[in-house]
N, C-alpha and C. Protein backbone atom coordinates (compact mmCIF):
# COMPACT_ATOMS: atom_id res chain seq x y z
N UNK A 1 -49.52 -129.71 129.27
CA UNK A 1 -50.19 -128.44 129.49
C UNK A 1 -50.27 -128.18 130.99
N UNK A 2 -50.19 -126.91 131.65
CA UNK A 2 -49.81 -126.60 132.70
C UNK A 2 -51.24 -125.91 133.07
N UNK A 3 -52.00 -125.67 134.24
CA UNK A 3 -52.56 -124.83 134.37
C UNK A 3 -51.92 -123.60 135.15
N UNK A 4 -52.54 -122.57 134.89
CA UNK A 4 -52.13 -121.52 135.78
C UNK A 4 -52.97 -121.68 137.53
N UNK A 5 -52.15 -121.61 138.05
CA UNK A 5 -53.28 -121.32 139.75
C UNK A 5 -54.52 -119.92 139.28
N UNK A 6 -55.41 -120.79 139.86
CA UNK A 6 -56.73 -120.29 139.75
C UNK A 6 -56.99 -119.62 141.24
N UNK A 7 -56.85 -118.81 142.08
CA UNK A 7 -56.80 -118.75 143.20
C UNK A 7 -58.40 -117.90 143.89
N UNK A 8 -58.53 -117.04 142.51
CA UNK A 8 -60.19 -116.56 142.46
C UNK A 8 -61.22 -117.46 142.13
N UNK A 9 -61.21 -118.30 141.29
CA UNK A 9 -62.33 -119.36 141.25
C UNK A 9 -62.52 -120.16 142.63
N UNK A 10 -61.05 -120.66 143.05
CA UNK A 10 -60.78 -121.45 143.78
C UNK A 10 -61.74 -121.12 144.95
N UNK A 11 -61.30 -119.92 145.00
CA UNK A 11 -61.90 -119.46 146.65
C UNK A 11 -63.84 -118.91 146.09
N UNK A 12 -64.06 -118.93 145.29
CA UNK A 12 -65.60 -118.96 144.62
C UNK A 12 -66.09 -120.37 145.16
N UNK A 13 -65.44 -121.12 144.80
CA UNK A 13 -65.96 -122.75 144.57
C UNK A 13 -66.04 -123.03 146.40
N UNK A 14 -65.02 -122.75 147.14
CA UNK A 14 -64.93 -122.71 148.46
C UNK A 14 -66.01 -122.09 149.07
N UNK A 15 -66.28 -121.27 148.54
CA UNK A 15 -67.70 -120.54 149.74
C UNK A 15 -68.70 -120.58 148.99
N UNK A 16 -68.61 -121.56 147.96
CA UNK A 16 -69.95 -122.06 147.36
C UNK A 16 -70.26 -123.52 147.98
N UNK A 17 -69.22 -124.12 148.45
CA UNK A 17 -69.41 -125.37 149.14
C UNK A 17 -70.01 -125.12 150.75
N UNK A 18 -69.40 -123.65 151.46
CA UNK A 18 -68.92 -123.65 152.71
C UNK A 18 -70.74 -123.66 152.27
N UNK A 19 -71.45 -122.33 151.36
CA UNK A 19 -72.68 -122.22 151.82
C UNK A 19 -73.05 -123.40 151.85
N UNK A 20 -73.54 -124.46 150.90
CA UNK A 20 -73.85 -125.73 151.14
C UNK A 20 -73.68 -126.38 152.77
N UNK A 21 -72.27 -126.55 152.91
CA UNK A 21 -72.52 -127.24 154.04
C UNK A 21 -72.81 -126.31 155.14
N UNK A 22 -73.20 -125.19 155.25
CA UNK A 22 -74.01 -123.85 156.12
C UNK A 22 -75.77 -124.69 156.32
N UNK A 23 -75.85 -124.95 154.93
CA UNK A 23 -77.22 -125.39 155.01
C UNK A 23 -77.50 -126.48 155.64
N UNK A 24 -76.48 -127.45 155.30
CA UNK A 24 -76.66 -128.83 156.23
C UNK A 24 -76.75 -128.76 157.35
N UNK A 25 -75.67 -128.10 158.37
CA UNK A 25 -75.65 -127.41 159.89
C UNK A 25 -76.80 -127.12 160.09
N UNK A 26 -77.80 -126.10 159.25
CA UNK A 26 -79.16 -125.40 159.23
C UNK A 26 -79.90 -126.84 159.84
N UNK A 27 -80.13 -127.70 159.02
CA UNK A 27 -81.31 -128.48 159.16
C UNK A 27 -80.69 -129.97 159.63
N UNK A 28 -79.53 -129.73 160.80
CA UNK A 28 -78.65 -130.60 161.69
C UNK A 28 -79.56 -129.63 163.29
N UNK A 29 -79.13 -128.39 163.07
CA UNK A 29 -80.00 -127.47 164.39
C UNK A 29 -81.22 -127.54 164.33
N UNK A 30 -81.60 -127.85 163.19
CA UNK A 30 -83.22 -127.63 163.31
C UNK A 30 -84.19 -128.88 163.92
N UNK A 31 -83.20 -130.36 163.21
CA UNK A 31 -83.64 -131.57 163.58
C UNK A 31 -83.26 -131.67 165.22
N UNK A 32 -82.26 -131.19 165.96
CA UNK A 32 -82.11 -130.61 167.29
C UNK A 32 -83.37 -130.02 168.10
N UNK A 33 -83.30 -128.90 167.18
CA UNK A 33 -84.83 -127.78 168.37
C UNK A 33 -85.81 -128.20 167.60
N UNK A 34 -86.23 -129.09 166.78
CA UNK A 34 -87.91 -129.55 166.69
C UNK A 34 -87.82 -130.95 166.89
N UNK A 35 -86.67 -131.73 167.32
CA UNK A 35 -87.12 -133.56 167.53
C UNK A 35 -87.46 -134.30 166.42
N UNK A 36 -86.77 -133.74 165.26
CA UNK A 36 -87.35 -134.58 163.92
C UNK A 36 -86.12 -135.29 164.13
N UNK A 37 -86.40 -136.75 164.49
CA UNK A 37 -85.65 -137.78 164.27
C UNK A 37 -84.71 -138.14 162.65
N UNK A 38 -83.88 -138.84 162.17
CA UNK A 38 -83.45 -139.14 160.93
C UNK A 38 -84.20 -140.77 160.81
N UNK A 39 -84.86 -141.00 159.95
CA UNK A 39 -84.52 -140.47 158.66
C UNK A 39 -85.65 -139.27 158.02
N UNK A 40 -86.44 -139.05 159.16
CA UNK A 40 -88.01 -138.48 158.72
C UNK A 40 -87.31 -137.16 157.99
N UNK A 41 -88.71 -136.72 157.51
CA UNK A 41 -87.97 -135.54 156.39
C UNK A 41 -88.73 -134.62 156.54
N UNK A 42 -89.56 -135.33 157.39
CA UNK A 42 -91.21 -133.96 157.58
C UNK A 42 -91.53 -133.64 158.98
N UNK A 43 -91.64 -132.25 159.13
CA UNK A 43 -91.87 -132.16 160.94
C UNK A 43 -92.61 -130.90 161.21
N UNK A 44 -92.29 -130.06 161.63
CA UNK A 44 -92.75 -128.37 161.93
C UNK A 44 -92.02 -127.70 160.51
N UNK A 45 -93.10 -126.78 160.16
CA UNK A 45 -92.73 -125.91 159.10
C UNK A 45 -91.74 -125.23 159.18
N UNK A 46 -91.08 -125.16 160.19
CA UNK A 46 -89.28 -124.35 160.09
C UNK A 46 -88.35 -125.53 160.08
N UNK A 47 -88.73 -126.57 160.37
CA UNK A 47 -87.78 -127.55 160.10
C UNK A 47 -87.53 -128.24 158.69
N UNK A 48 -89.00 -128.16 158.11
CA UNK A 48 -89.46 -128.50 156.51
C UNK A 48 -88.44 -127.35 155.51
N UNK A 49 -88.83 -126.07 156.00
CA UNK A 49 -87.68 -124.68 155.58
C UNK A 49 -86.79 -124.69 155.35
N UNK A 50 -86.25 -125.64 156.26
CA UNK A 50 -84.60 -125.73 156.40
C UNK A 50 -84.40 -126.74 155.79
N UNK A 51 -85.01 -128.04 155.46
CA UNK A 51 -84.66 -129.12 154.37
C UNK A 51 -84.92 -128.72 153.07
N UNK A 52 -85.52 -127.85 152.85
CA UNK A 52 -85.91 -127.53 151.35
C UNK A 52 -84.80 -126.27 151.05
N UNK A 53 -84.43 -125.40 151.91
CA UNK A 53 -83.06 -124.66 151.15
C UNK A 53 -81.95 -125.58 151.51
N UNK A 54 -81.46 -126.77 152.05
CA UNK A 54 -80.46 -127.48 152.12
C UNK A 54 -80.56 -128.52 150.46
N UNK A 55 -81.68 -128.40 150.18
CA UNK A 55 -82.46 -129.74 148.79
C UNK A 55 -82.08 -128.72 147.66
N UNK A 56 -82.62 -127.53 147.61
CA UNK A 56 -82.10 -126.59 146.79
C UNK A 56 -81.04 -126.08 146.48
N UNK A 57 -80.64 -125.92 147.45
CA UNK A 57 -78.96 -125.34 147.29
C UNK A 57 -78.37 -126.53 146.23
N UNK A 58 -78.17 -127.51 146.87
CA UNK A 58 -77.63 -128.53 145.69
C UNK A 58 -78.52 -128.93 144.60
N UNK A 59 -79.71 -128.93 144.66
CA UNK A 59 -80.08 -129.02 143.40
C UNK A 59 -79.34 -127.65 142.49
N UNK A 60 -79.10 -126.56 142.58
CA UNK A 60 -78.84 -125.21 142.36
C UNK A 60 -77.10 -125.68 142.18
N UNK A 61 -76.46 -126.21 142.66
CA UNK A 61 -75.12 -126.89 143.22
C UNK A 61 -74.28 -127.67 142.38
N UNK A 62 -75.42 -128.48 141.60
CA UNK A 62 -75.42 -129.35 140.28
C UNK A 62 -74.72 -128.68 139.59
N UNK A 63 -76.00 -127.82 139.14
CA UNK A 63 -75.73 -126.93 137.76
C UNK A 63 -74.62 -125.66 137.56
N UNK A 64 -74.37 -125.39 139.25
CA UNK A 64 -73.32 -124.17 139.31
C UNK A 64 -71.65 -124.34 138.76
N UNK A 65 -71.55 -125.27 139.74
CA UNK A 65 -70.17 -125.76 139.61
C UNK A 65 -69.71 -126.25 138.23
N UNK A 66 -70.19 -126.94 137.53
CA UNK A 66 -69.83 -127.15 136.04
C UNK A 66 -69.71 -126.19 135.52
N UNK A 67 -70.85 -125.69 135.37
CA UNK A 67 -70.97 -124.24 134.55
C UNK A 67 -69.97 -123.33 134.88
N UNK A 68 -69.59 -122.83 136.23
CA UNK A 68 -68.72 -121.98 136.78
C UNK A 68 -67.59 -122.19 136.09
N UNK A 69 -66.80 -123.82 136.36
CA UNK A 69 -65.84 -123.77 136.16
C UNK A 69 -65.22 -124.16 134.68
N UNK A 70 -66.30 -124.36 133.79
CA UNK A 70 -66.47 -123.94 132.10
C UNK A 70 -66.13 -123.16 131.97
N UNK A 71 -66.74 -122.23 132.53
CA UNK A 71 -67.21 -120.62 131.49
C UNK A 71 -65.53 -120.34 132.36
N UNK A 72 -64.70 -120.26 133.97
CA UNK A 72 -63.52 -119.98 133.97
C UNK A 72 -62.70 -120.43 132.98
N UNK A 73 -62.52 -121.65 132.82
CA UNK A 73 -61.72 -122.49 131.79
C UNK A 73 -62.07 -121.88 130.31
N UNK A 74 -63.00 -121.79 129.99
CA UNK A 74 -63.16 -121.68 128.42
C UNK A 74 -63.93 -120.20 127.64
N UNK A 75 -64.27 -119.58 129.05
CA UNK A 75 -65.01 -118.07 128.90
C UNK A 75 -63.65 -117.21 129.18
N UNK A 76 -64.37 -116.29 130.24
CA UNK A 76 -63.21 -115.39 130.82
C UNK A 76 -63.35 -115.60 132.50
N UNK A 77 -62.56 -115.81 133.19
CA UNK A 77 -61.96 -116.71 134.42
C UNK A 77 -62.66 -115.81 135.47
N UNK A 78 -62.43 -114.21 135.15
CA UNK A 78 -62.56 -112.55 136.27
C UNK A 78 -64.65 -112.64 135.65
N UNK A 79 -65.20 -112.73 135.11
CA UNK A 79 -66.31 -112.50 134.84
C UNK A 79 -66.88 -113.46 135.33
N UNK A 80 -66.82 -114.54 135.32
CA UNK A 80 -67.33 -116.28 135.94
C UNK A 80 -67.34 -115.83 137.05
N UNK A 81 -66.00 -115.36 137.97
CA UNK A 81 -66.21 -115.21 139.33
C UNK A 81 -67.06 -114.39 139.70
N UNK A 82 -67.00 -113.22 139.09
CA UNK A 82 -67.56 -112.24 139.26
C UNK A 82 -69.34 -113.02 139.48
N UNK A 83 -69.65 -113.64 138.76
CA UNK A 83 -70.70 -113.99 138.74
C UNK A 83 -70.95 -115.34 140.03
N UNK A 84 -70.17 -115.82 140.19
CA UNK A 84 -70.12 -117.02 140.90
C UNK A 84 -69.77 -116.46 142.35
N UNK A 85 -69.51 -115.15 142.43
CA UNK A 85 -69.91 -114.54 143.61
C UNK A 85 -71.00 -114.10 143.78
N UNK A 86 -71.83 -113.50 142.94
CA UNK A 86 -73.36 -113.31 142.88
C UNK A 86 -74.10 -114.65 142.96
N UNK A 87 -73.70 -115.79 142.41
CA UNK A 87 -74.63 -116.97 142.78
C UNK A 87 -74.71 -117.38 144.44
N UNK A 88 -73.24 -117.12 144.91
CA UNK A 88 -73.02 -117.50 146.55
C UNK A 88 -74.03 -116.65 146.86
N UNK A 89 -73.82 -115.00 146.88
CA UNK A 89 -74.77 -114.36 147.68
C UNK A 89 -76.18 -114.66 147.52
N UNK A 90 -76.17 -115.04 146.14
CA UNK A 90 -78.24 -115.39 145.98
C UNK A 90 -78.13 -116.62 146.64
N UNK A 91 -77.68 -117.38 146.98
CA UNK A 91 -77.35 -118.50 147.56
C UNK A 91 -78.03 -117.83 149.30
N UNK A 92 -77.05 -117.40 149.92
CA UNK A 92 -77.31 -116.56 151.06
C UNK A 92 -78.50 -116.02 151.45
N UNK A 93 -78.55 -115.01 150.42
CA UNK A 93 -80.16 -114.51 150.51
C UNK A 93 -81.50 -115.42 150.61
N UNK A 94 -81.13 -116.52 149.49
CA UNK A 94 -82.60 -117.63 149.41
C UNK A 94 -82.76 -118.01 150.93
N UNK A 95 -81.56 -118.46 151.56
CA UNK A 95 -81.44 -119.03 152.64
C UNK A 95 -82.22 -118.51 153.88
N UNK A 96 -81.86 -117.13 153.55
CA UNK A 96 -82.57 -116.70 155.26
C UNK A 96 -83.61 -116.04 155.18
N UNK A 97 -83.55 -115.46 153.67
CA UNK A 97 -85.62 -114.99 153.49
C UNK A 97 -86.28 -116.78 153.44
N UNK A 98 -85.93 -117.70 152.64
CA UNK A 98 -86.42 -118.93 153.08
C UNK A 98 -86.78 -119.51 154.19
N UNK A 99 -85.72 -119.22 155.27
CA UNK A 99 -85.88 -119.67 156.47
C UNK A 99 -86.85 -118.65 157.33
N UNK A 100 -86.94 -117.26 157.07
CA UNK A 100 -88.16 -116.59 157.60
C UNK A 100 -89.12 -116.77 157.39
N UNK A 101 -89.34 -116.81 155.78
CA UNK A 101 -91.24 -117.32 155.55
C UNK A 101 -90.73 -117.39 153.85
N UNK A 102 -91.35 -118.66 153.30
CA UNK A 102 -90.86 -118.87 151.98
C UNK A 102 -91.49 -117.58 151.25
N UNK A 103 -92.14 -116.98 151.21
CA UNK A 103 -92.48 -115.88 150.08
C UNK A 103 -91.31 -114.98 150.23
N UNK A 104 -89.70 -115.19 151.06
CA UNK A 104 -88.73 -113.97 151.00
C UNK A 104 -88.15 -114.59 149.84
N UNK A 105 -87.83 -115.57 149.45
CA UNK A 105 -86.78 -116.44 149.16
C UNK A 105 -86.81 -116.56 147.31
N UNK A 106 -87.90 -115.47 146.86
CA UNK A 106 -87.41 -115.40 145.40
C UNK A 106 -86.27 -114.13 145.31
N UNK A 107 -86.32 -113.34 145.93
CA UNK A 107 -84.86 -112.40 145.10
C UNK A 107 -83.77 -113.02 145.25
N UNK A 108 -83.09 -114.21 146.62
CA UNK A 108 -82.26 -114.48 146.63
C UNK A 108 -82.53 -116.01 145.29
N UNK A 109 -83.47 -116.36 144.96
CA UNK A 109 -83.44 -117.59 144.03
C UNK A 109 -83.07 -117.10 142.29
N UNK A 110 -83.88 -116.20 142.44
CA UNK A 110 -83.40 -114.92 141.26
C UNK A 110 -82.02 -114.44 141.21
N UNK A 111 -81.38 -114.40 141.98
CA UNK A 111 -80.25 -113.51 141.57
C UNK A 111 -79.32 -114.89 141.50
N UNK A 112 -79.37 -115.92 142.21
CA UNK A 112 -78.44 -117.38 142.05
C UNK A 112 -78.93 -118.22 140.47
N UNK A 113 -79.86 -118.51 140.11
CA UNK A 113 -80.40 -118.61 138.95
C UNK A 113 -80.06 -117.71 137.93
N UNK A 114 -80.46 -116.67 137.81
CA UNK A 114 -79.69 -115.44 136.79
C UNK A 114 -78.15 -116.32 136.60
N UNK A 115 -77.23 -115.81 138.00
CA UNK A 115 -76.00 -116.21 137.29
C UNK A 115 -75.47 -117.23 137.11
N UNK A 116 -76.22 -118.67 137.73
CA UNK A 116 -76.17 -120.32 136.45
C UNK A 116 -76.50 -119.68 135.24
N UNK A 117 -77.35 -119.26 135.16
CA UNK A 117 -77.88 -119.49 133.58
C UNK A 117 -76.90 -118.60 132.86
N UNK A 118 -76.08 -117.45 132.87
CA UNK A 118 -75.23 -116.55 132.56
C UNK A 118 -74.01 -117.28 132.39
N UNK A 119 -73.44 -118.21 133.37
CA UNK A 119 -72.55 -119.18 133.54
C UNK A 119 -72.23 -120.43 132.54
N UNK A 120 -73.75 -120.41 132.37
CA UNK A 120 -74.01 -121.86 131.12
C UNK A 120 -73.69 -121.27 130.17
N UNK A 121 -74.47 -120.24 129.64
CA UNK A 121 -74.22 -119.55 128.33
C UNK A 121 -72.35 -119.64 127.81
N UNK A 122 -72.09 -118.64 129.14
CA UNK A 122 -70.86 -118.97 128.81
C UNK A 122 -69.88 -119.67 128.54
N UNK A 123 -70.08 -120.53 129.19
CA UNK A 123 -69.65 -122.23 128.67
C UNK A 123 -70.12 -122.54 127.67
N UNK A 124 -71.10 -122.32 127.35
CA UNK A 124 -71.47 -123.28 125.95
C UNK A 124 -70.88 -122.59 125.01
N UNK A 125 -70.74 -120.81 124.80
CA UNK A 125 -70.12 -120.40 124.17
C UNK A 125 -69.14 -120.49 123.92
N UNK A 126 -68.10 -120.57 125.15
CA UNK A 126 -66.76 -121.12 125.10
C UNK A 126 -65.98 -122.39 124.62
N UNK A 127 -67.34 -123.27 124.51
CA UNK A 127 -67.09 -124.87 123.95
C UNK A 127 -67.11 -124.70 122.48
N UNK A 128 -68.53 -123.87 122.55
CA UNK A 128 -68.55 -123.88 120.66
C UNK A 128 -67.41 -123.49 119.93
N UNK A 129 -66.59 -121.89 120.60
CA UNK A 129 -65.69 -121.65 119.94
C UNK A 129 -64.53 -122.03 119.76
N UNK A 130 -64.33 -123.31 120.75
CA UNK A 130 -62.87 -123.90 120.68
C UNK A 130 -63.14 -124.85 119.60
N UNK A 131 -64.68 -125.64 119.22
CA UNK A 131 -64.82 -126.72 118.48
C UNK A 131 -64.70 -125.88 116.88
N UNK A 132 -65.18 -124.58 116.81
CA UNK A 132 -64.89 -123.83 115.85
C UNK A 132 -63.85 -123.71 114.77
């Protein structure tokens, strides 16, 4: 069995990682301009900010990528992305209303959540009906 090149997921999955490692950089500068040594995890509340959307993102990171690339494989490939571009941007958004003052950081957690959970569905749907 052959796959076809995936070249839209592909580049989904790519700037779903790039955000990830965006976040790491985040709280690499932050341990910089506040002196939080490694391995500490706790320092000034913008530095705490920036470890908790770097903790989230992959917790969020887990669940995306499987799901994403299910529901491409076994859903419909143009709708997954479609959605797995809305998870990057809620991705984005959590990030920098997070990093301003955590009360910004539910629309962007909302709109990345929405489309995991849209993502799962679809996968699971797509599993059931092949076992069908």
């Amino acid at each position: 069995m052959t796959i076809a090149p995936l070249p839209l997921p592909g580049l989904i999955t790519l700037l779903a990682v790039i955000t990830f490692q965006a976040t790491a950089l985040q709280v690499g500068r932050a341990r910089q301009r506040d002196g939080v040594k490694p391995p500490l995890m706790t320092g000034p509340p913008a530095f705490e900010r920036a470890v908790r959307v770097q903790q989230n993102t992959l917790e969020q990171l887990v669940v995306f990528l499987p799901a994403f690339w299910l529901a491409v494989l076994l859903s419909n490939a143009t709708a997954a992305s479609v959605l797995g571009a809305f998870w990057v941007l809620g991705r984005v958004l959590y990030a920098v209303g997070y990093l301003r003052a955590p009360e910004q950081r539910a629309p962007g957690f909302a709109i990345s959540f929405l489309a995991s959970t849209v993502l799962l569905v679809m996968a699971l749907v797509g599993c059931l009906m092949r076992l069908l």
